[in-house]
PDB file of N, CA and C in Angstrom:
ATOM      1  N   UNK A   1       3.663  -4.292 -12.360  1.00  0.00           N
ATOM      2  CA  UNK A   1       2.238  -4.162 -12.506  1.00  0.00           C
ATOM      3  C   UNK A   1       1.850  -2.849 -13.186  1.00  0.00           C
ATOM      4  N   UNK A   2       2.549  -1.369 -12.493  1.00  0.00           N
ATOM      5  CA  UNK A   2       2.062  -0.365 -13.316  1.00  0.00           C
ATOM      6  C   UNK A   2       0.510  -0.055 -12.627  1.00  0.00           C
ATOM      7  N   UNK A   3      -0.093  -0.310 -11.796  1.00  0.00           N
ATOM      8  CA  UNK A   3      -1.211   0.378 -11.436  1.00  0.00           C
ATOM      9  C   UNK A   3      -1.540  -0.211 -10.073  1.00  0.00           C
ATOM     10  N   UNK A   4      -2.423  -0.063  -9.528  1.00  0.00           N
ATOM     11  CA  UNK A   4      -2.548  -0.112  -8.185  1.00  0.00           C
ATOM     12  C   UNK A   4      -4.181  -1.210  -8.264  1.00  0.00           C
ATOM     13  N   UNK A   5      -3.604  -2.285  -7.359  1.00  0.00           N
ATOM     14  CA  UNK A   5      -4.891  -3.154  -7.769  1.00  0.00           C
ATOM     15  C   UNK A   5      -5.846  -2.844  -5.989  1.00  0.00           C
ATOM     16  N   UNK A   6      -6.836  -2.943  -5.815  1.00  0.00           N
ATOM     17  CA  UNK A   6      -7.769  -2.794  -4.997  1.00  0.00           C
ATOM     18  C   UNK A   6      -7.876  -4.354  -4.378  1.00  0.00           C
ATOM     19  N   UNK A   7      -7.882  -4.284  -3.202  1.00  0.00           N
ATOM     20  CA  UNK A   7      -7.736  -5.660  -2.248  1.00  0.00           C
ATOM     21  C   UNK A   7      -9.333  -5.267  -1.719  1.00  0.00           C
ATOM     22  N   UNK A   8     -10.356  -6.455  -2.294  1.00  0.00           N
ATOM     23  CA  UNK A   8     -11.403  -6.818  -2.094  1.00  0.00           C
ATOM     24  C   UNK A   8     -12.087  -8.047  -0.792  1.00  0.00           C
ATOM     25  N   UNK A   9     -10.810  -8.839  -0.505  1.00  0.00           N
ATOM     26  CA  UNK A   9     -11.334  -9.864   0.100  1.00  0.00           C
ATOM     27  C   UNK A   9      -9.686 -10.100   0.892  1.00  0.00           C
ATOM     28  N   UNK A  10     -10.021 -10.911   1.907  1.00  0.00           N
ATOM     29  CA  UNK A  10      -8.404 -11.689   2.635  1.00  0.00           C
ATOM     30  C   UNK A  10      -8.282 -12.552   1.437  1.00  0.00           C
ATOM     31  N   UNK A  11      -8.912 -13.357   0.719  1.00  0.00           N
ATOM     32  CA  UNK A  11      -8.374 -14.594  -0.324  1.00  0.00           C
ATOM     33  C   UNK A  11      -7.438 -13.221  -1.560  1.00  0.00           C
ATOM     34  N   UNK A  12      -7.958 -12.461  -1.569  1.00  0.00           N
ATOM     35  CA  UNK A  12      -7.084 -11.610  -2.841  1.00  0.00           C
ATOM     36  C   UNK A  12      -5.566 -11.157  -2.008  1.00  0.00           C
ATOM     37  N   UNK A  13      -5.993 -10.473  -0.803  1.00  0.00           N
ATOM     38  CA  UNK A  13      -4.947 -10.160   0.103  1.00  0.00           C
ATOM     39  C   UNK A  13      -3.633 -11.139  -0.137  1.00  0.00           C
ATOM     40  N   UNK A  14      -4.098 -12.515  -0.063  1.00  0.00           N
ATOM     41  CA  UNK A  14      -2.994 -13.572   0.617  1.00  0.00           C
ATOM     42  C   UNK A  14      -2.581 -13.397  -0.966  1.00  0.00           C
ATOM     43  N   UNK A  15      -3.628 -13.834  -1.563  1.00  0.00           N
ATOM     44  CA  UNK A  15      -2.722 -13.505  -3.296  1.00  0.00           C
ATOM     45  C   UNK A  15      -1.794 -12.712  -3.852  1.00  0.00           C
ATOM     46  N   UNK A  16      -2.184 -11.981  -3.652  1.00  0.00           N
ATOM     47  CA  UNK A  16      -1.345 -10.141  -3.986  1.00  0.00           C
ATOM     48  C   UNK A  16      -0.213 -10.532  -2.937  1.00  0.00           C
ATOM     49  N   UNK A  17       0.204 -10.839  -1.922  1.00  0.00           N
ATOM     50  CA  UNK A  17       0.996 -10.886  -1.396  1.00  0.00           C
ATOM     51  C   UNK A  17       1.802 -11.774  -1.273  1.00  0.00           C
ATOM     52  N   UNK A  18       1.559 -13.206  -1.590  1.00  0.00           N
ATOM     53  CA  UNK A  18       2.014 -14.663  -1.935  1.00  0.00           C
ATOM     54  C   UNK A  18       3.259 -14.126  -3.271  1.00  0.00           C
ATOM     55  N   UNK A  19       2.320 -13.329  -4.190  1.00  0.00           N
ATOM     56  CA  UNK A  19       2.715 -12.874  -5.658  1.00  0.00           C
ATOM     57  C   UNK A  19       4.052 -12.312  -5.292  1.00  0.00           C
ATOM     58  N   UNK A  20       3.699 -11.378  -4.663  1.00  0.00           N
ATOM     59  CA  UNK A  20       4.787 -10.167  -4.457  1.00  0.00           C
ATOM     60  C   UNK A  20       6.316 -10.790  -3.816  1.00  0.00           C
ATOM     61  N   UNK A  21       5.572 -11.935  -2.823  1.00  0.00           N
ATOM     62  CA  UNK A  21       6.930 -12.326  -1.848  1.00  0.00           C
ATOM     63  C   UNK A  21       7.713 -12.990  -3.022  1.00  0.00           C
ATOM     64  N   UNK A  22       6.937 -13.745  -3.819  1.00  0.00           N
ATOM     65  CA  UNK A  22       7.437 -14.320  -4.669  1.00  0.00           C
ATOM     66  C   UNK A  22       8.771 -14.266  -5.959  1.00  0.00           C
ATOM     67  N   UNK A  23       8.053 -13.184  -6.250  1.00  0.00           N
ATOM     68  CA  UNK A  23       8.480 -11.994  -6.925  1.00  0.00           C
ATOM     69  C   UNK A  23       9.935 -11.621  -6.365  1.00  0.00           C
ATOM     70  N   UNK A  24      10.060 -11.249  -4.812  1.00  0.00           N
ATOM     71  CA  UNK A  24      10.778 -10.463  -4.170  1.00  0.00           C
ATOM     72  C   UNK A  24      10.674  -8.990  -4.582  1.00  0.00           C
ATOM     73  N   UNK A  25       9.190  -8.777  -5.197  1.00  0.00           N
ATOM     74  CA  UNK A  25       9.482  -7.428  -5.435  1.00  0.00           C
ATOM     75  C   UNK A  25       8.937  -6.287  -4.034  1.00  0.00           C
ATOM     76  N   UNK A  26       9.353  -5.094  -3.833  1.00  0.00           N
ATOM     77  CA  UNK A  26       8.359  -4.328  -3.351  1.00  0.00           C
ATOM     78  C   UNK A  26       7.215  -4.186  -3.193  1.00  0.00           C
ATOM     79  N   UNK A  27       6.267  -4.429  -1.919  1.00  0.00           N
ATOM     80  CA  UNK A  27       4.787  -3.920  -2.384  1.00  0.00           C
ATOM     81  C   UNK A  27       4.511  -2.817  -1.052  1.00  0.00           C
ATOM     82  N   UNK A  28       4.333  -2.047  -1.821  1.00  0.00           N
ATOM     83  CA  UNK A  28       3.662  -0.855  -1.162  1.00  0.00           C
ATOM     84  C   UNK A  28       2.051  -0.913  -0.949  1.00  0.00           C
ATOM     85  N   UNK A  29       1.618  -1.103   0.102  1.00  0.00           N
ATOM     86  CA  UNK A  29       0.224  -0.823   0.822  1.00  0.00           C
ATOM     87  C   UNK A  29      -0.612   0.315   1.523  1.00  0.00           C
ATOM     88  N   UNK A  30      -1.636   0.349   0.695  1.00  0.00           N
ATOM     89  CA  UNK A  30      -2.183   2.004   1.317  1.00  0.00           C
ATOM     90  C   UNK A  30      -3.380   1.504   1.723  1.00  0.00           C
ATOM     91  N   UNK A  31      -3.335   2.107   3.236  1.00  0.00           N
ATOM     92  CA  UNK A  31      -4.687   1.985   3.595  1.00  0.00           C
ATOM     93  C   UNK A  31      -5.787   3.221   3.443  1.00  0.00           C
ATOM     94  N   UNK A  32      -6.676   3.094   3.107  1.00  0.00           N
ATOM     95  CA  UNK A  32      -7.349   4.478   3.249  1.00  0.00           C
ATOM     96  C   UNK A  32      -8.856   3.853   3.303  1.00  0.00           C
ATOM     97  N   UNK A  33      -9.541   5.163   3.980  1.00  0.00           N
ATOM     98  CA  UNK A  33     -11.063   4.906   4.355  1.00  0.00           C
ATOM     99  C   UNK A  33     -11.492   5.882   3.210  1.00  0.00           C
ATOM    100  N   UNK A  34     -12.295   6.085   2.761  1.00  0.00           N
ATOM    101  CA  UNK A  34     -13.558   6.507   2.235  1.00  0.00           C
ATOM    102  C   UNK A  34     -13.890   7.876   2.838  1.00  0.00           C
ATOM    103  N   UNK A  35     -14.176   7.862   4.177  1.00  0.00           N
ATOM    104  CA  UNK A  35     -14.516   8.778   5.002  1.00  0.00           C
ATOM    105  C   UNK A  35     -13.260   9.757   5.021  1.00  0.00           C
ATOM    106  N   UNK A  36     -11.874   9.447   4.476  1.00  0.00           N
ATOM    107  CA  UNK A  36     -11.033  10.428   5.201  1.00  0.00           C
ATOM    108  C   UNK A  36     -10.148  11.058   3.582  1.00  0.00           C
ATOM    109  N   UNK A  37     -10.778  12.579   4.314  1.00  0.00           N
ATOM    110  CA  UNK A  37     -10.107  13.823   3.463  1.00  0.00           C
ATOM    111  C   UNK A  37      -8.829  13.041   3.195  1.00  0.00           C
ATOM    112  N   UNK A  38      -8.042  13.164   3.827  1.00  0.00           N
ATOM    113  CA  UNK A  38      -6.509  13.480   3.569  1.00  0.00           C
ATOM    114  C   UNK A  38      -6.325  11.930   2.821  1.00  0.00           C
ATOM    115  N   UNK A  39      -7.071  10.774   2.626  1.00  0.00           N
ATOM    116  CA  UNK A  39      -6.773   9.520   1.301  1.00  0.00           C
ATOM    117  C   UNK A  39      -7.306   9.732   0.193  1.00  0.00           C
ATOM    118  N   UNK A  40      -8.583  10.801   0.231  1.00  0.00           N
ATOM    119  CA  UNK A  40      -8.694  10.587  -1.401  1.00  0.00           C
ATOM    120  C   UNK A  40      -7.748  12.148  -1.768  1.00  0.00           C
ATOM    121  N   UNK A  41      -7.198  12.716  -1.003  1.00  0.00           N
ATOM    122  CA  UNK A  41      -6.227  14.125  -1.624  1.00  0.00           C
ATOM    123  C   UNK A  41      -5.073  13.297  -1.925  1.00  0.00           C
ATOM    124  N   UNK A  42      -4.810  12.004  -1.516  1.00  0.00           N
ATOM    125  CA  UNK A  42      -2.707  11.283  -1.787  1.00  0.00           C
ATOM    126  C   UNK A  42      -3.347  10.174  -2.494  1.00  0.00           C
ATOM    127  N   UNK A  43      -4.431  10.094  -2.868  1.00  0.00           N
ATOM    128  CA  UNK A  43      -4.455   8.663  -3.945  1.00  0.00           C
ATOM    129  C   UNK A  43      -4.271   8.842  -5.492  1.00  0.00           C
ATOM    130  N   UNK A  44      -4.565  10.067  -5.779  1.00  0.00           N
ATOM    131  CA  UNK A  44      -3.859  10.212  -7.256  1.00  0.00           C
ATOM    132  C   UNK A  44      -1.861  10.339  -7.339  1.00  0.00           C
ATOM    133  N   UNK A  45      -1.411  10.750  -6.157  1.00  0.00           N
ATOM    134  CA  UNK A  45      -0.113  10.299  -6.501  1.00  0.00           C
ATOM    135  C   UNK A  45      -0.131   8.759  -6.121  1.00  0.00           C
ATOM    136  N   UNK A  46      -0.373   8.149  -5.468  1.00  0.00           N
ATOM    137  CA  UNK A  46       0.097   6.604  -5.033  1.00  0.00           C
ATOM    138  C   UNK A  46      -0.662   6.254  -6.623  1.00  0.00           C
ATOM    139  N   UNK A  47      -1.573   6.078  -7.354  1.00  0.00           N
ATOM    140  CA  UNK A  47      -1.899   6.370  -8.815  1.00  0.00           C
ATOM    141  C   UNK A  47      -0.603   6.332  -9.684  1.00  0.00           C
ATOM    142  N   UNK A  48       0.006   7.293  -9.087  1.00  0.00           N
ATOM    143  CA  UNK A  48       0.976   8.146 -10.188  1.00  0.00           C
ATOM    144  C   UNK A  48       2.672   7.251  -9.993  1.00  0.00           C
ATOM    145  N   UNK A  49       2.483   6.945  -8.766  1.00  0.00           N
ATOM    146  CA  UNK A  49       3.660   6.110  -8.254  1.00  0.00           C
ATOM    147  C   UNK A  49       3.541   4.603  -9.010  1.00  0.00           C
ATOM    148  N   UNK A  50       2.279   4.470  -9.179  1.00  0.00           N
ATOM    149  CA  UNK A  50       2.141   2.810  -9.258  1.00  0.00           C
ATOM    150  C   UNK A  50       2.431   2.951 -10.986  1.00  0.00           C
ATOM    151  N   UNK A  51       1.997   4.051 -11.413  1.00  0.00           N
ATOM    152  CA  UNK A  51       2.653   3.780 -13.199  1.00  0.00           C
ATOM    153  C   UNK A  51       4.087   4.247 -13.131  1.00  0.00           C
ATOM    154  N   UNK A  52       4.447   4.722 -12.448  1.00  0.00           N
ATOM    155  CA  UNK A  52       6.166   4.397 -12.723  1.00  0.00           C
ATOM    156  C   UNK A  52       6.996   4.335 -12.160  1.00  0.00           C
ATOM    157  N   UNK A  53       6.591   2.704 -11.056  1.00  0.00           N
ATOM    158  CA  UNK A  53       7.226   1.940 -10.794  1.00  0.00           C
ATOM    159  C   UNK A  53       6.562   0.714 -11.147  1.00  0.00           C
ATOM    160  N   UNK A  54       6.888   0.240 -12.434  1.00  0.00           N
ATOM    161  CA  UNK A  54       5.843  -0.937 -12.889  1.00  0.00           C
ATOM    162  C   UNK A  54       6.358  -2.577 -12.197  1.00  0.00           C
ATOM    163  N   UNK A  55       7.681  -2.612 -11.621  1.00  0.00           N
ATOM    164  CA  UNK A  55       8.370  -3.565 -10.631  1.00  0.00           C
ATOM    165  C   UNK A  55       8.146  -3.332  -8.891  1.00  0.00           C
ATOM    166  N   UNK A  56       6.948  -2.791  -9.026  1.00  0.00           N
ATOM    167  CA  UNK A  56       6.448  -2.535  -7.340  1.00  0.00           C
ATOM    168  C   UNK A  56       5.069  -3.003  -7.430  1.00  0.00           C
ATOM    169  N   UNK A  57       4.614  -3.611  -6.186  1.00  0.00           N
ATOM    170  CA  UNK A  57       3.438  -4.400  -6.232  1.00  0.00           C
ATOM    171  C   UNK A  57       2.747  -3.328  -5.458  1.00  0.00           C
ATOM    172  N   UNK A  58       1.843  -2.552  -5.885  1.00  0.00           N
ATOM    173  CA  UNK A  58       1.099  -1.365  -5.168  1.00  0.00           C
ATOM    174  C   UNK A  58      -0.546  -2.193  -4.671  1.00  0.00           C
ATOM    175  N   UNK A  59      -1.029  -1.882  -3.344  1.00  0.00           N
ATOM    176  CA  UNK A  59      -2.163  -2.633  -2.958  1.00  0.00           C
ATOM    177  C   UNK A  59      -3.115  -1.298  -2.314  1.00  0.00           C
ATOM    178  N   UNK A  60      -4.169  -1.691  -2.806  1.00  0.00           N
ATOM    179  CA  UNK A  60      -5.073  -0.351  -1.797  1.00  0.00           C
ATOM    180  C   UNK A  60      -5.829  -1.613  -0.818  1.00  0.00           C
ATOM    181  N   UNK A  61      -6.222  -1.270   0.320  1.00  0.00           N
ATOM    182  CA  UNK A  61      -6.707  -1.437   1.490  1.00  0.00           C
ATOM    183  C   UNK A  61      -7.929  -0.521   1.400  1.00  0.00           C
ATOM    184  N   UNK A  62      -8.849  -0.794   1.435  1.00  0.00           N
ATOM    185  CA  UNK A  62      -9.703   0.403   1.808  1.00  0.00           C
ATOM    186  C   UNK A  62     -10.710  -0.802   3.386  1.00  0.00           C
ATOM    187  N   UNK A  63     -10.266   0.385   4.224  1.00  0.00           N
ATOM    188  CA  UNK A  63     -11.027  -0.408   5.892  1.00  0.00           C
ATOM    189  C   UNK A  63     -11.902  -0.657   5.782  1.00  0.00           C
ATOM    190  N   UNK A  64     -13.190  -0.286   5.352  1.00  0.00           N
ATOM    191  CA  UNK A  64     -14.487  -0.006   5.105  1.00  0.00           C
ATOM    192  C   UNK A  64     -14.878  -1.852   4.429  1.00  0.00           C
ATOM    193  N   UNK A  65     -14.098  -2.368   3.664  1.00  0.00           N
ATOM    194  CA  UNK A  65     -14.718  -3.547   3.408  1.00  0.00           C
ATOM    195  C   UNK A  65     -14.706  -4.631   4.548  1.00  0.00           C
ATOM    196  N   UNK A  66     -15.058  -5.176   4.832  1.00  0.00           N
ATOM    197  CA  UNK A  66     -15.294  -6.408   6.072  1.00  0.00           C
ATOM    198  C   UNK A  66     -14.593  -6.665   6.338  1.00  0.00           C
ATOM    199  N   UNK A  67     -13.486  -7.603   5.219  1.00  0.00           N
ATOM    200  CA  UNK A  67     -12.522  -8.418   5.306  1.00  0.00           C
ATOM    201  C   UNK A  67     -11.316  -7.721   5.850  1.00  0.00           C
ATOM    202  N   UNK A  68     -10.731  -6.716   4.957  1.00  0.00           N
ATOM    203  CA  UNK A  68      -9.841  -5.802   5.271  1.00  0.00           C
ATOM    204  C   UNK A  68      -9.939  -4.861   6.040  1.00  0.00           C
ATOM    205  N   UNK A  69     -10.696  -4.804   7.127  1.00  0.00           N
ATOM    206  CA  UNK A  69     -10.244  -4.400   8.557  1.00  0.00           C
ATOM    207  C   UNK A  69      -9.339  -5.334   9.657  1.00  0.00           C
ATOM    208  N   UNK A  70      -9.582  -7.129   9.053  1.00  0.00           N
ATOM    209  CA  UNK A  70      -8.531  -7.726   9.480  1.00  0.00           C
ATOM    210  C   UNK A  70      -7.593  -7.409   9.339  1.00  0.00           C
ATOM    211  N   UNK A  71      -7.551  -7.279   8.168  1.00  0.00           N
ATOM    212  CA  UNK A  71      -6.117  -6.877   7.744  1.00  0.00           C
ATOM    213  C   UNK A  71      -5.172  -5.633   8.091  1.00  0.00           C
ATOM    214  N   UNK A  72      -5.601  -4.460   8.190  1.00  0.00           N
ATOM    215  CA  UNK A  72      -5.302  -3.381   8.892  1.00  0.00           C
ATOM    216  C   UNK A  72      -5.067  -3.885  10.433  1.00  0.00           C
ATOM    217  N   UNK A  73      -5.810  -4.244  11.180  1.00  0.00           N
ATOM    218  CA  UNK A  73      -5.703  -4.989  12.305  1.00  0.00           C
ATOM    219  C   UNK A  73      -4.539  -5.850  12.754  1.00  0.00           C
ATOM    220  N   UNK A  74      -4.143  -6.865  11.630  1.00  0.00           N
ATOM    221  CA  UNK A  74      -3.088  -7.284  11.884  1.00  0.00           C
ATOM    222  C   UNK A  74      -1.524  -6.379  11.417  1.00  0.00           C
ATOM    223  N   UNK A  75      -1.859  -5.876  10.885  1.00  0.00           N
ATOM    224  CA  UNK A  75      -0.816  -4.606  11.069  1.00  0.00           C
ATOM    225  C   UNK A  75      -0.951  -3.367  12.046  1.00  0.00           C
ATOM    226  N   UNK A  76      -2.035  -3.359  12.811  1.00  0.00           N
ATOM    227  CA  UNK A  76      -1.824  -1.774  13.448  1.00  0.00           C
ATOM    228  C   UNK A  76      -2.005  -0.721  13.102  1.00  0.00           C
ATOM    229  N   UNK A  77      -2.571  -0.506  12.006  1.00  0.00           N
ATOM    230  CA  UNK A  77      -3.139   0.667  11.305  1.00  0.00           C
ATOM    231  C   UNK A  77      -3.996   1.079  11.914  1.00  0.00           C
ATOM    232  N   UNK A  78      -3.980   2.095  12.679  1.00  0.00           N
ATOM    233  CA  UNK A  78      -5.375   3.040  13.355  1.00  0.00           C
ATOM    234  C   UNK A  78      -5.926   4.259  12.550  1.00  0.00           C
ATOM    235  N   UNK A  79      -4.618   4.937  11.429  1.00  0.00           N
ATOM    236  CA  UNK A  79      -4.955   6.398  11.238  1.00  0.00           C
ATOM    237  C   UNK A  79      -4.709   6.172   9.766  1.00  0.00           C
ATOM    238  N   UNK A  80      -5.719   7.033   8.715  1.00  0.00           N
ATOM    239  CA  UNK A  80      -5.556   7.036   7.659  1.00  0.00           C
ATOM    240  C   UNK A  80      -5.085   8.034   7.015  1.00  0.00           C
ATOM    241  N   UNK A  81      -4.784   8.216   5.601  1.00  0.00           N
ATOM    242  CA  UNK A  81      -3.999   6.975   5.021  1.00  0.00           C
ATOM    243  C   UNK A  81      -2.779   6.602   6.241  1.00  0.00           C
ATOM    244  N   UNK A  82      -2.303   5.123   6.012  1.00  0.00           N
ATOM    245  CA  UNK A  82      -1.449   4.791   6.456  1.00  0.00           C
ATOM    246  C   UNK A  82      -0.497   3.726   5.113  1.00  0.00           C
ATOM    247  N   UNK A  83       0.907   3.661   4.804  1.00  0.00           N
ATOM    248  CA  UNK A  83       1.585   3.145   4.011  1.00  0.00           C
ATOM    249  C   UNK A  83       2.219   2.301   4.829  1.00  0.00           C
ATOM    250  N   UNK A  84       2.039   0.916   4.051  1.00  0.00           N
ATOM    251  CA  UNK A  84       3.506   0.119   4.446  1.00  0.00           C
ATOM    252  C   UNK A  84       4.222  -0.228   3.601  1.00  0.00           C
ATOM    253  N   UNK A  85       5.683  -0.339   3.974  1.00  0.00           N
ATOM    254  CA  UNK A  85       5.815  -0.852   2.696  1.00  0.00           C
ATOM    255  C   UNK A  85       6.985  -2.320   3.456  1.00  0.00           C
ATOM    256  N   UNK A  86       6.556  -3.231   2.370  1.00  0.00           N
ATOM    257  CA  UNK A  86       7.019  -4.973   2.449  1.00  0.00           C
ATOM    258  C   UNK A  86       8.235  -5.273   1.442  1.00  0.00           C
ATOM    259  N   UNK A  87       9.031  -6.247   1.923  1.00  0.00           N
ATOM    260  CA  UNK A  87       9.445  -6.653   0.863  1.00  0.00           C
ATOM    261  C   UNK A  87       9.374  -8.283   1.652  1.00  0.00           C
ATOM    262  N   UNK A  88       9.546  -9.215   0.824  1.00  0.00           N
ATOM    263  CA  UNK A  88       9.123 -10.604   0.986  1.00  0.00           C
ATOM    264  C   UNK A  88       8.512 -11.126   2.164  1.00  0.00           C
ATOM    265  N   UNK A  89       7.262 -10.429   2.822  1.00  0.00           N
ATOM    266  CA  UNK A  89       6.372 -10.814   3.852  1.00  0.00           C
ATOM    267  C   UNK A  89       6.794  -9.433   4.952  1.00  0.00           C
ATOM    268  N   UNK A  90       7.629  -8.586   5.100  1.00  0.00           N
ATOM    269  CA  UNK A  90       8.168  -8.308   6.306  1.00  0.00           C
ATOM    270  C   UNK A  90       8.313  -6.712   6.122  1.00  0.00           C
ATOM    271  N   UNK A  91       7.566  -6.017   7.016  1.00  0.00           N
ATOM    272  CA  UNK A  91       7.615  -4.650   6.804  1.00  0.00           C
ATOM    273  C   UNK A  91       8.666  -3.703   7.294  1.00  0.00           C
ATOM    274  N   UNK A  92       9.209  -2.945   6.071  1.00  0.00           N
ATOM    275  CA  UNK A  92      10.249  -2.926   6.403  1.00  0.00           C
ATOM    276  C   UNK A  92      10.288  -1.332   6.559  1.00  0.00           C
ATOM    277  N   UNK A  93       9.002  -0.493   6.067  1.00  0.00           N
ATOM    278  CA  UNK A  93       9.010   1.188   6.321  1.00  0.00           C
ATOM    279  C   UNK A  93       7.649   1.115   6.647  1.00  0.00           C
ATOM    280  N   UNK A  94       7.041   2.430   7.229  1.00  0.00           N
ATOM    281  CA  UNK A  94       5.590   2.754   7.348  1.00  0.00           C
ATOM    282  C   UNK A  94       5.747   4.200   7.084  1.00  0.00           C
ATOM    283  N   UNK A  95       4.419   4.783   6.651  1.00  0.00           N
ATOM    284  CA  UNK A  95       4.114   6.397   6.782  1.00  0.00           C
ATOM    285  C   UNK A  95       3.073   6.405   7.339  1.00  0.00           C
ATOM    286  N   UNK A  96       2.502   7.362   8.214  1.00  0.00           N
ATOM    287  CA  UNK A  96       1.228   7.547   8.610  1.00  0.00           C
ATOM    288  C   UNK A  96       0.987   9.371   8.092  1.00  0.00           C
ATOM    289  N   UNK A  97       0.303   9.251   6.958  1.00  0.00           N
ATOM    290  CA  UNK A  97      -0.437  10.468   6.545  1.00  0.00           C
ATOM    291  C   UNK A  97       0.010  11.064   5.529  1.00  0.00           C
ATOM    292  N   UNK A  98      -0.536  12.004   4.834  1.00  0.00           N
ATOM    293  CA  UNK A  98      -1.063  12.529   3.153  1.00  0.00           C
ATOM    294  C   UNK A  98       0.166  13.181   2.622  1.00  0.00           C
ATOM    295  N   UNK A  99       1.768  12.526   3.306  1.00  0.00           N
ATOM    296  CA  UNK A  99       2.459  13.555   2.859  1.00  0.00           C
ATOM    297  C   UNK A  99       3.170  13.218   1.567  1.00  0.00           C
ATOM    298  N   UNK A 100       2.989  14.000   0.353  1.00  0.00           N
ATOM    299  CA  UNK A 100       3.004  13.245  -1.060  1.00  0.00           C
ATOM    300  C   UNK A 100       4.851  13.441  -0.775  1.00  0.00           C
ATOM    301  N   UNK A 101       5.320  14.371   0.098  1.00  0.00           N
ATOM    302  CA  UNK A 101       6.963  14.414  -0.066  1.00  0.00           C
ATOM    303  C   UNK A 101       7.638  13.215   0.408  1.00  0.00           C
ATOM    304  N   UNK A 102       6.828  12.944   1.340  1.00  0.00           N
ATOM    305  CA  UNK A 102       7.594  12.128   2.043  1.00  0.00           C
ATOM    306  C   UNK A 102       7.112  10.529   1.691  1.00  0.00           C
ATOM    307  N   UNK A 103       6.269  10.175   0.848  1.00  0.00           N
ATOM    308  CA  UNK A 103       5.470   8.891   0.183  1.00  0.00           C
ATOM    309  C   UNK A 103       6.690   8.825  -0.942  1.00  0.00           C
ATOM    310  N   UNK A 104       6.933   9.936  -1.942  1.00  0.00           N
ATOM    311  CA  UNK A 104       8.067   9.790  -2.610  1.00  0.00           C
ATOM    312  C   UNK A 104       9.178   9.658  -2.416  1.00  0.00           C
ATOM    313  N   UNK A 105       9.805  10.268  -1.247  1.00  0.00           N
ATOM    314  CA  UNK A 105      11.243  10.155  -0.588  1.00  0.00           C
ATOM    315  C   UNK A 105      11.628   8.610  -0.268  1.00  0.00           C
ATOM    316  N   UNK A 106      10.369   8.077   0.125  1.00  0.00           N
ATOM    317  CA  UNK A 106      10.401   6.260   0.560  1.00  0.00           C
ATOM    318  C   UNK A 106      10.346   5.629  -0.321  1.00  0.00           C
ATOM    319  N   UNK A 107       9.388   5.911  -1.526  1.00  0.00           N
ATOM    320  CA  UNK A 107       9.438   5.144  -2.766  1.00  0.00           C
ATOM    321  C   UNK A 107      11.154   4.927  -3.282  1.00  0.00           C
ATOM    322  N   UNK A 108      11.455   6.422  -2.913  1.00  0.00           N
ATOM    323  CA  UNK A 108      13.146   6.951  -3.444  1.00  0.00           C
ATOM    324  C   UNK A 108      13.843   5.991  -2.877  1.00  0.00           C
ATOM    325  N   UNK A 109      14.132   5.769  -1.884  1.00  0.00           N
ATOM    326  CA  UNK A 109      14.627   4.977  -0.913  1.00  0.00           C
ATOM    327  C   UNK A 109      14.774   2.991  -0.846  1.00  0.00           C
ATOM    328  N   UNK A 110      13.573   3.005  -1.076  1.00  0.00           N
ATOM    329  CA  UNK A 110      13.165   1.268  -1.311  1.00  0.00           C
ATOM    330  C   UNK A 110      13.111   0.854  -2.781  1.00  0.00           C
ATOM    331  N   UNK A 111      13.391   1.611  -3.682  1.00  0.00           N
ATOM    332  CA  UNK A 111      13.597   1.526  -4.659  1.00  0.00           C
ATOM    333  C   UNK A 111      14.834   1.722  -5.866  1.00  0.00           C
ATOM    334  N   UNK A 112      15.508   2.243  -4.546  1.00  0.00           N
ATOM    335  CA  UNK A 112      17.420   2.364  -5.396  1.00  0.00           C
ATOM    336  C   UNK A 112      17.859   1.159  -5.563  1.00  0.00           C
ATOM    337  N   UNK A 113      18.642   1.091  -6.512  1.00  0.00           N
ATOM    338  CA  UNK A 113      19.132   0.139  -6.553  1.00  0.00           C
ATOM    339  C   UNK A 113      20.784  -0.584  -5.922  1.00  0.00           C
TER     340      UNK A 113
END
């Protein structure tokens, strides 16, 4: 993909993620609120991650829309940012918080080959 697409609705959710399982590629999920310092200070690297890893399915979550507080919900996300990261339906790392070292160390990680 190369950029980070914005999850608007559960019908885009199931999409973006139908895609990805499909795929078998990686998708990395960021949740972030609006309200919280420490997501808009780590969203220009998750930005920066999503152009170069153009074989990773990058998703923003933002809680604040209706739909996607389900969605956070059914994962357990209480604290923002929070990362998951999936590979064909099934989460297989999480981060909870703004740490750009350690967002890259996992990218490093789920992404070797």
């Amino acid at each position: 993909m190369g950029e980070v697409v914005e999850v608007g609705s559960l019908e885009a959710w199931t999409t973006y993620m139908a895609e990805a399982n499909s795929n078998k590629n990686l998708a990395v999920i960021y949740f972030s609120a609006k309200w919280s310092a420490p997501s808009r200070s780590i969203s220009p690297v998750f930005d920066d991650l999503a152009k170069n890893h153009i074989d990773v399915t990058f998703l923003k979550v933002v809680v604040e829309v209706e739909d996607n507080m389900s969605i956070a919900e059914e994962f357990g996300v209480e604290a923002m940012p929070t990362f998951l990261f999936m590979k064909e339906g099934k989460v297989v790392d999480h981060l909870v918080g703004a740490s750009e070292y350690l967002l890259e160390e996992k990218m490093k990680q789920h992404t070797a080959a």
